[in-house]
PDB file of N, CA and C in Angstrom:
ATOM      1  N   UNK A   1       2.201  -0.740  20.245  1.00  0.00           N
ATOM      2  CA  UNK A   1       3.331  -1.059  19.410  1.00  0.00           C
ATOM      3  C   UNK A   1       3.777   0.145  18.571  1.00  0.00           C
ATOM      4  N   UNK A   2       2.848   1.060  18.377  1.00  0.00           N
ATOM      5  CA  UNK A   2       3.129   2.336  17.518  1.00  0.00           C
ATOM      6  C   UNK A   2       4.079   3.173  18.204  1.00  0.00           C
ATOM      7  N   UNK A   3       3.917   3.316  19.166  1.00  0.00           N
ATOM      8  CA  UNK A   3       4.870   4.119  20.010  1.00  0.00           C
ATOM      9  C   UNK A   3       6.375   3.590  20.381  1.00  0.00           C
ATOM     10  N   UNK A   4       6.480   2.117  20.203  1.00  0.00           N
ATOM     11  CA  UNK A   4       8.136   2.018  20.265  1.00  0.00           C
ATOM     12  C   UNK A   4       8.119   1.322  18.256  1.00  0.00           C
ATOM     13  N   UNK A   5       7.876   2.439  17.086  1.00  0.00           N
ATOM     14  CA  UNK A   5       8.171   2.187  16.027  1.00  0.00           C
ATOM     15  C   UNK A   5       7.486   1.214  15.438  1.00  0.00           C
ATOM     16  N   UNK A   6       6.889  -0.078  15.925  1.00  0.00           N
ATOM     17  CA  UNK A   6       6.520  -0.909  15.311  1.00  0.00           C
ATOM     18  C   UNK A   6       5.087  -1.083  14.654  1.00  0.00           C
ATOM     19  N   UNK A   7       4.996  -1.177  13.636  1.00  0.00           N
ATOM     20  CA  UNK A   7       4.061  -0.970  12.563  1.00  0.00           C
ATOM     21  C   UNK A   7       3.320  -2.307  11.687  1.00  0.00           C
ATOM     22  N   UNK A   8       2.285  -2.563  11.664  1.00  0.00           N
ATOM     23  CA  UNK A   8       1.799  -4.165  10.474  1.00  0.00           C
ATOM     24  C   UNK A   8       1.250  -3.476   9.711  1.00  0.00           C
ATOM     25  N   UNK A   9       1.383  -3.648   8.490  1.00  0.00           N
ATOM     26  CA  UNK A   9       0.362  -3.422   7.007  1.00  0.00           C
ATOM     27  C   UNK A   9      -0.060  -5.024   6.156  1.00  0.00           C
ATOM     28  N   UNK A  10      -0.893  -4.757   6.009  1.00  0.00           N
ATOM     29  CA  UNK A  10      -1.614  -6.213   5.086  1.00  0.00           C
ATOM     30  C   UNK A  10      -1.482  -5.813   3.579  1.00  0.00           C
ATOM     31  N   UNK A  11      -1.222  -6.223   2.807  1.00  0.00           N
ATOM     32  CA  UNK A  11      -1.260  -6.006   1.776  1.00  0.00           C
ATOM     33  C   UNK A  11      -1.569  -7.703   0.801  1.00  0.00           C
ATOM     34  N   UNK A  12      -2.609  -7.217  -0.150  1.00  0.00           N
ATOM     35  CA  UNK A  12      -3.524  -8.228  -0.438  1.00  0.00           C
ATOM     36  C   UNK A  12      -2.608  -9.132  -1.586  1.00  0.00           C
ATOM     37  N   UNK A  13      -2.023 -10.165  -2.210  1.00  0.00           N
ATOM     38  CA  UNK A  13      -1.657 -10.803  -2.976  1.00  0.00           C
ATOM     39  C   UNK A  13      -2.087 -10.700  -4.437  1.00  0.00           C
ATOM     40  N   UNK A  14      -1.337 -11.267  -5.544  1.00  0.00           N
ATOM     41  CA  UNK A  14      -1.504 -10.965  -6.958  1.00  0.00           C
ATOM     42  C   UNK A  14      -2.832 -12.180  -7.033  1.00  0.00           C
ATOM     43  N   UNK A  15      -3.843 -11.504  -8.063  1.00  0.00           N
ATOM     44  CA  UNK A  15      -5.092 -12.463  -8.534  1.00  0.00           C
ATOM     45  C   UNK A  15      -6.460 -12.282  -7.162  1.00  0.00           C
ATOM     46  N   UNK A  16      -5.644 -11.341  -6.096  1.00  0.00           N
ATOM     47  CA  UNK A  16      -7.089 -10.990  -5.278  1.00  0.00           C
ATOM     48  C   UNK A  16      -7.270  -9.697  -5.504  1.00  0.00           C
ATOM     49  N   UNK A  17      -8.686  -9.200  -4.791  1.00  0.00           N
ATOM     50  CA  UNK A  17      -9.578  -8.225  -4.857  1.00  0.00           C
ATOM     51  C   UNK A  17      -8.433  -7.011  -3.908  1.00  0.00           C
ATOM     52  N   UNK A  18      -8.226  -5.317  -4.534  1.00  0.00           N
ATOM     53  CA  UNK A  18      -7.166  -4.465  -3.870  1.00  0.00           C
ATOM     54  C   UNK A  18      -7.880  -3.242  -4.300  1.00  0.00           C
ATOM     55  N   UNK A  19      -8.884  -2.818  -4.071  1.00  0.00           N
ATOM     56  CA  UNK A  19      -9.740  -1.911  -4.316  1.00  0.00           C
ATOM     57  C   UNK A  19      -8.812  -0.663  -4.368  1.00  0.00           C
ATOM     58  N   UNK A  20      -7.689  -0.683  -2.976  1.00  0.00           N
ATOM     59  CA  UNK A  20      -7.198   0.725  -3.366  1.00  0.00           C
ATOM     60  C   UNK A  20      -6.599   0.786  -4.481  1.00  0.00           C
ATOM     61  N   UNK A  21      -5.899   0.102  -4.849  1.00  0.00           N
ATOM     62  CA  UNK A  21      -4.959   0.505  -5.808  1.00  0.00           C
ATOM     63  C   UNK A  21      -5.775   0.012  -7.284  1.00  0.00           C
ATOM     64  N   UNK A  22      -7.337  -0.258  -7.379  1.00  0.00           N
ATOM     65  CA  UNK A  22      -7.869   0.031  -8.542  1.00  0.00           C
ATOM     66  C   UNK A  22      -8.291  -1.360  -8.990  1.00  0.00           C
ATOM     67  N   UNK A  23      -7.595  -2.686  -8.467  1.00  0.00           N
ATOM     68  CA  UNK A  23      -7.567  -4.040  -8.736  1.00  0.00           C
ATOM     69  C   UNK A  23      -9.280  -4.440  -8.213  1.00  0.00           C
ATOM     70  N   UNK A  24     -10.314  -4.092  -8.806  1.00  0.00           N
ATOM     71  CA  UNK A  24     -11.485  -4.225  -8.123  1.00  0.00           C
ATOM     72  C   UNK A  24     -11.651  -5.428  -8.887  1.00  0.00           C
ATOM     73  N   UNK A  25     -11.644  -6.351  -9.626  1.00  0.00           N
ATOM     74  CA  UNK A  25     -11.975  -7.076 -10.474  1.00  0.00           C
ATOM     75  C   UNK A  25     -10.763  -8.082 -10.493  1.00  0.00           C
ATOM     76  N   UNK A  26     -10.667  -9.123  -9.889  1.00  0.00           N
ATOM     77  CA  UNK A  26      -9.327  -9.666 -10.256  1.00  0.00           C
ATOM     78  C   UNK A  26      -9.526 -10.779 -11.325  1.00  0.00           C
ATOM     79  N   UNK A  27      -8.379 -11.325 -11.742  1.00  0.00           N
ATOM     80  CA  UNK A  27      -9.205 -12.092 -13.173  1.00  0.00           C
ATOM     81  C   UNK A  27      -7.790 -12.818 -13.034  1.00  0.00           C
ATOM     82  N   UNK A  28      -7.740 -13.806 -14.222  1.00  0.00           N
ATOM     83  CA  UNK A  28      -6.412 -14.895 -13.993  1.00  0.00           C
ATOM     84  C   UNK A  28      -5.145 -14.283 -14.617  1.00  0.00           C
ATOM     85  N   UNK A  29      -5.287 -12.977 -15.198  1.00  0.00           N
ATOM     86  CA  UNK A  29      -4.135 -12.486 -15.548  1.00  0.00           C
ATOM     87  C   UNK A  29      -3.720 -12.128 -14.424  1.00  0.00           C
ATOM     88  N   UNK A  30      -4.386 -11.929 -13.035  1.00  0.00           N
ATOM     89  CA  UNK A  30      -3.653 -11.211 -11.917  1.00  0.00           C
ATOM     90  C   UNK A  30      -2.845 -12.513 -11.187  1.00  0.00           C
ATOM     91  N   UNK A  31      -2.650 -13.482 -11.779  1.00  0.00           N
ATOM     92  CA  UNK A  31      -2.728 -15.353 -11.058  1.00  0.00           C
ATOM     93  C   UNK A  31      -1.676 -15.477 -11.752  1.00  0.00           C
ATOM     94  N   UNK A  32      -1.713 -15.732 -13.134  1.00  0.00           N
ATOM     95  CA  UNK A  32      -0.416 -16.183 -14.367  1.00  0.00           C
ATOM     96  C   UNK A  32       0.414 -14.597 -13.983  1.00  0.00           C
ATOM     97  N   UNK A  33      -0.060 -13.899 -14.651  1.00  0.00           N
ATOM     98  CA  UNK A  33       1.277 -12.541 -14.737  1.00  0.00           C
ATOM     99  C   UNK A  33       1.477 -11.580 -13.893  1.00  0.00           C
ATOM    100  N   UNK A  34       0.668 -11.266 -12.938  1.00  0.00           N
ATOM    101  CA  UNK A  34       0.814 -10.656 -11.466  1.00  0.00           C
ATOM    102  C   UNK A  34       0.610  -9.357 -12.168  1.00  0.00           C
ATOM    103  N   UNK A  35      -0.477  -9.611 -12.897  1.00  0.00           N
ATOM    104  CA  UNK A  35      -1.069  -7.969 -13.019  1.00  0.00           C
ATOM    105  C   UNK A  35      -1.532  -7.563 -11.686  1.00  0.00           C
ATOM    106  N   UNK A  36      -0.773  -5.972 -12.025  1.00  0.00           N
ATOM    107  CA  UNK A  36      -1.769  -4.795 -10.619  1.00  0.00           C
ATOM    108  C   UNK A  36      -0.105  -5.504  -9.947  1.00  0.00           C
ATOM    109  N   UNK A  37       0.819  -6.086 -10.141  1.00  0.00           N
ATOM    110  CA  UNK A  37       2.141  -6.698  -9.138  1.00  0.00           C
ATOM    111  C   UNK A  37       2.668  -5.312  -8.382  1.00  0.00           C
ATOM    112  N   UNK A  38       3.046  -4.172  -9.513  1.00  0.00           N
ATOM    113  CA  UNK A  38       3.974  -3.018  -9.304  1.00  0.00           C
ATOM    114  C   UNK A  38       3.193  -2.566  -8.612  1.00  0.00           C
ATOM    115  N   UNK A  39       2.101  -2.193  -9.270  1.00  0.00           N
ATOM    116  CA  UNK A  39       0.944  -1.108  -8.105  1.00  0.00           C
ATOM    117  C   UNK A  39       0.956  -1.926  -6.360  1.00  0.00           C
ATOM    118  N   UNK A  40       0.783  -3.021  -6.284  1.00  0.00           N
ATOM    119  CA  UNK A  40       1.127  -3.742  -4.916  1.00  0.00           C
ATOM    120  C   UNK A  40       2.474  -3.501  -4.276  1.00  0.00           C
ATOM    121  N   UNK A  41       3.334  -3.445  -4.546  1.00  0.00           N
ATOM    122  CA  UNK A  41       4.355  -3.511  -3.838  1.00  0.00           C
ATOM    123  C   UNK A  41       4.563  -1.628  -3.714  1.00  0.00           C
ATOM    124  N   UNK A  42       4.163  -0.902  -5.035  1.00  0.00           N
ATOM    125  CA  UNK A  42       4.206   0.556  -4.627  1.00  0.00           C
ATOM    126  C   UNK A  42       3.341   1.165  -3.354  1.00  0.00           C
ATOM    127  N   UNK A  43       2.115   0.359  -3.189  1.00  0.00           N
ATOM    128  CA  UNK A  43       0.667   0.433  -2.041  1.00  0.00           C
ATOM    129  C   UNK A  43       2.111   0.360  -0.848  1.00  0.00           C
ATOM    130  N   UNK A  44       2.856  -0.900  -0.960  1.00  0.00           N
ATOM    131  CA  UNK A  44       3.372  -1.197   0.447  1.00  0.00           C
ATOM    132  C   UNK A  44       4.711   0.012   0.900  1.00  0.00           C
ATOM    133  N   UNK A  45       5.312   0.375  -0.390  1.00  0.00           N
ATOM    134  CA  UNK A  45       6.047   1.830  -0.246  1.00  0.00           C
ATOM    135  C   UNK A  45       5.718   2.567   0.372  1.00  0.00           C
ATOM    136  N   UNK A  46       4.358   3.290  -0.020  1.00  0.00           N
ATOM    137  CA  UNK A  46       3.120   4.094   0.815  1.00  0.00           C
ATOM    138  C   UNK A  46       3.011   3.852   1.949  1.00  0.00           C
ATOM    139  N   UNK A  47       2.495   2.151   2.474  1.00  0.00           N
ATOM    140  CA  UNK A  47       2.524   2.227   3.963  1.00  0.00           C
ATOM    141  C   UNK A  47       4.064   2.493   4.551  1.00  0.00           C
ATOM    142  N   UNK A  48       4.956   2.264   3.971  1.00  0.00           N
ATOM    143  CA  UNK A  48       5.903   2.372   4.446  1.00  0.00           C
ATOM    144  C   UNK A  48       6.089   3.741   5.010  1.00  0.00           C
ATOM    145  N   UNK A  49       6.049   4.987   4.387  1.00  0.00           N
ATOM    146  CA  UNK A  49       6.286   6.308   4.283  1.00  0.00           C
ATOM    147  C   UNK A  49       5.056   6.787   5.515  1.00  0.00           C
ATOM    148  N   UNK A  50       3.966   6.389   5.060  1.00  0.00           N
ATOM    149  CA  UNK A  50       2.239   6.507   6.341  1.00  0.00           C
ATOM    150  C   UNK A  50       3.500   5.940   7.596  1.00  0.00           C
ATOM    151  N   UNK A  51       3.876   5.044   7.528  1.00  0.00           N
ATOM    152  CA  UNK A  51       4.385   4.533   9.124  1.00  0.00           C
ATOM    153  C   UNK A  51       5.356   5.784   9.479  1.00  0.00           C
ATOM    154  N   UNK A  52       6.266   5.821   8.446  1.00  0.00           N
ATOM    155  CA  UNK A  52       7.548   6.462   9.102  1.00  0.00           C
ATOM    156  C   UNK A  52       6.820   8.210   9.471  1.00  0.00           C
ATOM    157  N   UNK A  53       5.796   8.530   8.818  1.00  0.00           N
ATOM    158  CA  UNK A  53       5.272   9.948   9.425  1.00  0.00           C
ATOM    159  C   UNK A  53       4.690   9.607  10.295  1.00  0.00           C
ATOM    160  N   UNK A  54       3.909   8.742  10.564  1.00  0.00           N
ATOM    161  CA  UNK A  54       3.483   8.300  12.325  1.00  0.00           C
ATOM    162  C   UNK A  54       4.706   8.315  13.448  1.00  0.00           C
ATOM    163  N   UNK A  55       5.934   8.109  13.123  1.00  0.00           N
ATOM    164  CA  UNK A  55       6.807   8.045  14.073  1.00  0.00           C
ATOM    165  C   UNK A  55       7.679   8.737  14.391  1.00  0.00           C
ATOM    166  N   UNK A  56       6.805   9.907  13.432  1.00  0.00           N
ATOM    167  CA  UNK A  56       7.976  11.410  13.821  1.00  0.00           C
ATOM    168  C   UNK A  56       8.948  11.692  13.149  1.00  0.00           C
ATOM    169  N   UNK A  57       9.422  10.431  12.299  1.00  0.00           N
ATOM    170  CA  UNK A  57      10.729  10.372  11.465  1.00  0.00           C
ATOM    171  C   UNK A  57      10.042  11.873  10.342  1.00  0.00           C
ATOM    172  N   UNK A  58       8.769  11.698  10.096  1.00  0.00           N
ATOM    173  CA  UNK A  58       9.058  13.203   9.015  1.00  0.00           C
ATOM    174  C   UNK A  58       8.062  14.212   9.786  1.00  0.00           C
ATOM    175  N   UNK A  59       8.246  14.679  10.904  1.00  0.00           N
ATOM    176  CA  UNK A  59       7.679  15.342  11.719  1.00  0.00           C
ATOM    177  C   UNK A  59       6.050  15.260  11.672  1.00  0.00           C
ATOM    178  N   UNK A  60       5.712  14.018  11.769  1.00  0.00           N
ATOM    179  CA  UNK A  60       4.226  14.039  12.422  1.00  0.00           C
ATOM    180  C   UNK A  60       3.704  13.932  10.885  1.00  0.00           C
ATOM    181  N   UNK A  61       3.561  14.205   9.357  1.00  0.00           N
ATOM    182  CA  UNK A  61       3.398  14.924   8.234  1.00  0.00           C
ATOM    183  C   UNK A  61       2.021  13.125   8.220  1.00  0.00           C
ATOM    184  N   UNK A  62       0.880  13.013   7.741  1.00  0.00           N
ATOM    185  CA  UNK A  62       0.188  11.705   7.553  1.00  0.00           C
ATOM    186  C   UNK A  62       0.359  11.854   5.994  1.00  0.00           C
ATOM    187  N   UNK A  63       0.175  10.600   5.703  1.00  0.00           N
ATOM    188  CA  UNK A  63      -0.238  10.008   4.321  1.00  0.00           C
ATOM    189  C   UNK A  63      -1.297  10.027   3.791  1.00  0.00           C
ATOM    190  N   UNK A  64      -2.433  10.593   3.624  1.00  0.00           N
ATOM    191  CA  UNK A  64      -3.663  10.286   3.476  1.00  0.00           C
ATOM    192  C   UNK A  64      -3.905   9.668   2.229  1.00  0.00           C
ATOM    193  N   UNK A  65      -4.791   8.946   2.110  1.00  0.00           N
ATOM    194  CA  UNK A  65      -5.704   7.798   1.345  1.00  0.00           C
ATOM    195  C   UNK A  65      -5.216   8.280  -0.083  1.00  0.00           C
ATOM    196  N   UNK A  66      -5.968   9.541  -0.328  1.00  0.00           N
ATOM    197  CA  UNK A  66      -5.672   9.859  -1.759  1.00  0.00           C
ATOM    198  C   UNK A  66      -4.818  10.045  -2.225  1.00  0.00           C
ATOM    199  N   UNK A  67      -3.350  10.554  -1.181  1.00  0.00           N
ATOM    200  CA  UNK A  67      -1.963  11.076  -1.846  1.00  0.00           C
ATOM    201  C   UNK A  67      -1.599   9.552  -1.956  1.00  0.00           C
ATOM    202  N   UNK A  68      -1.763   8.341  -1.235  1.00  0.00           N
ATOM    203  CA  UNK A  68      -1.277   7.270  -1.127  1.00  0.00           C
ATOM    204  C   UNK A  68      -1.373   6.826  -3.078  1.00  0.00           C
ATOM    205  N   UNK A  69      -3.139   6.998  -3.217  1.00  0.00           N
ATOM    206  CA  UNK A  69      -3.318   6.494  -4.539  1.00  0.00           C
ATOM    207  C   UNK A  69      -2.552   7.051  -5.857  1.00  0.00           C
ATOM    208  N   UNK A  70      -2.438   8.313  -5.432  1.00  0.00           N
ATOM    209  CA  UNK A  70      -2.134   8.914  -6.780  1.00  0.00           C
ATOM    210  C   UNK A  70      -0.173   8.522  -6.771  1.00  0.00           C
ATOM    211  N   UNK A  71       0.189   8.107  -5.634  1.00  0.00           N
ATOM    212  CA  UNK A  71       1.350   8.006  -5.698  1.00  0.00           C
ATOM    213  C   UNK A  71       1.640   6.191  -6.106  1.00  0.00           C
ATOM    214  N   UNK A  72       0.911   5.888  -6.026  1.00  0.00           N
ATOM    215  CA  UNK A  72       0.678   3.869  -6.562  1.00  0.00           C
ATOM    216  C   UNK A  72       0.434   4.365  -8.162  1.00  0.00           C
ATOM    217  N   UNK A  73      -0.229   4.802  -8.757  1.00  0.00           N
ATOM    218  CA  UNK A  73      -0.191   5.145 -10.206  1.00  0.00           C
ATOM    219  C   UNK A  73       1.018   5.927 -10.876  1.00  0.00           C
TER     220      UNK A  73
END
């Protein structure tokens, strides 16, 4: 599927466990107020950008783990 563009990312819901993005501990503020919310949807930005350099759109360039994190903060 990678090769004609198509890409899946999982990305974990508000009030569960998201180790990357720092949410190691989830607690009921992540349930009522969607703490760690922004950092989640920024994680899925990231995969977004990881996909589109897999597909050549930015010449081959990867995302790696750590640029992913520091760019979710």
């Amino acid at each position: 599927m990678i090769k004609n563009g198509w890409f899946k990312h999982y990305i974990q819901g508000v009030g569960t466990r998201f180790e990357e993005i720092g949410d190691d501990n989830p607690v009921i503020l992540g349930e009522a107020l969607a703490k760690f919310g922004q950092a989640r949807i920024n994680w899925g930005l990231t995969r977004l950008c990881a996909s589109l350099g897999m597909c050549k759109i930015f010449n081959e360039k990867e995302l790696p783990l750590e640029t992913a994190q520091k760019m979710v903060k």
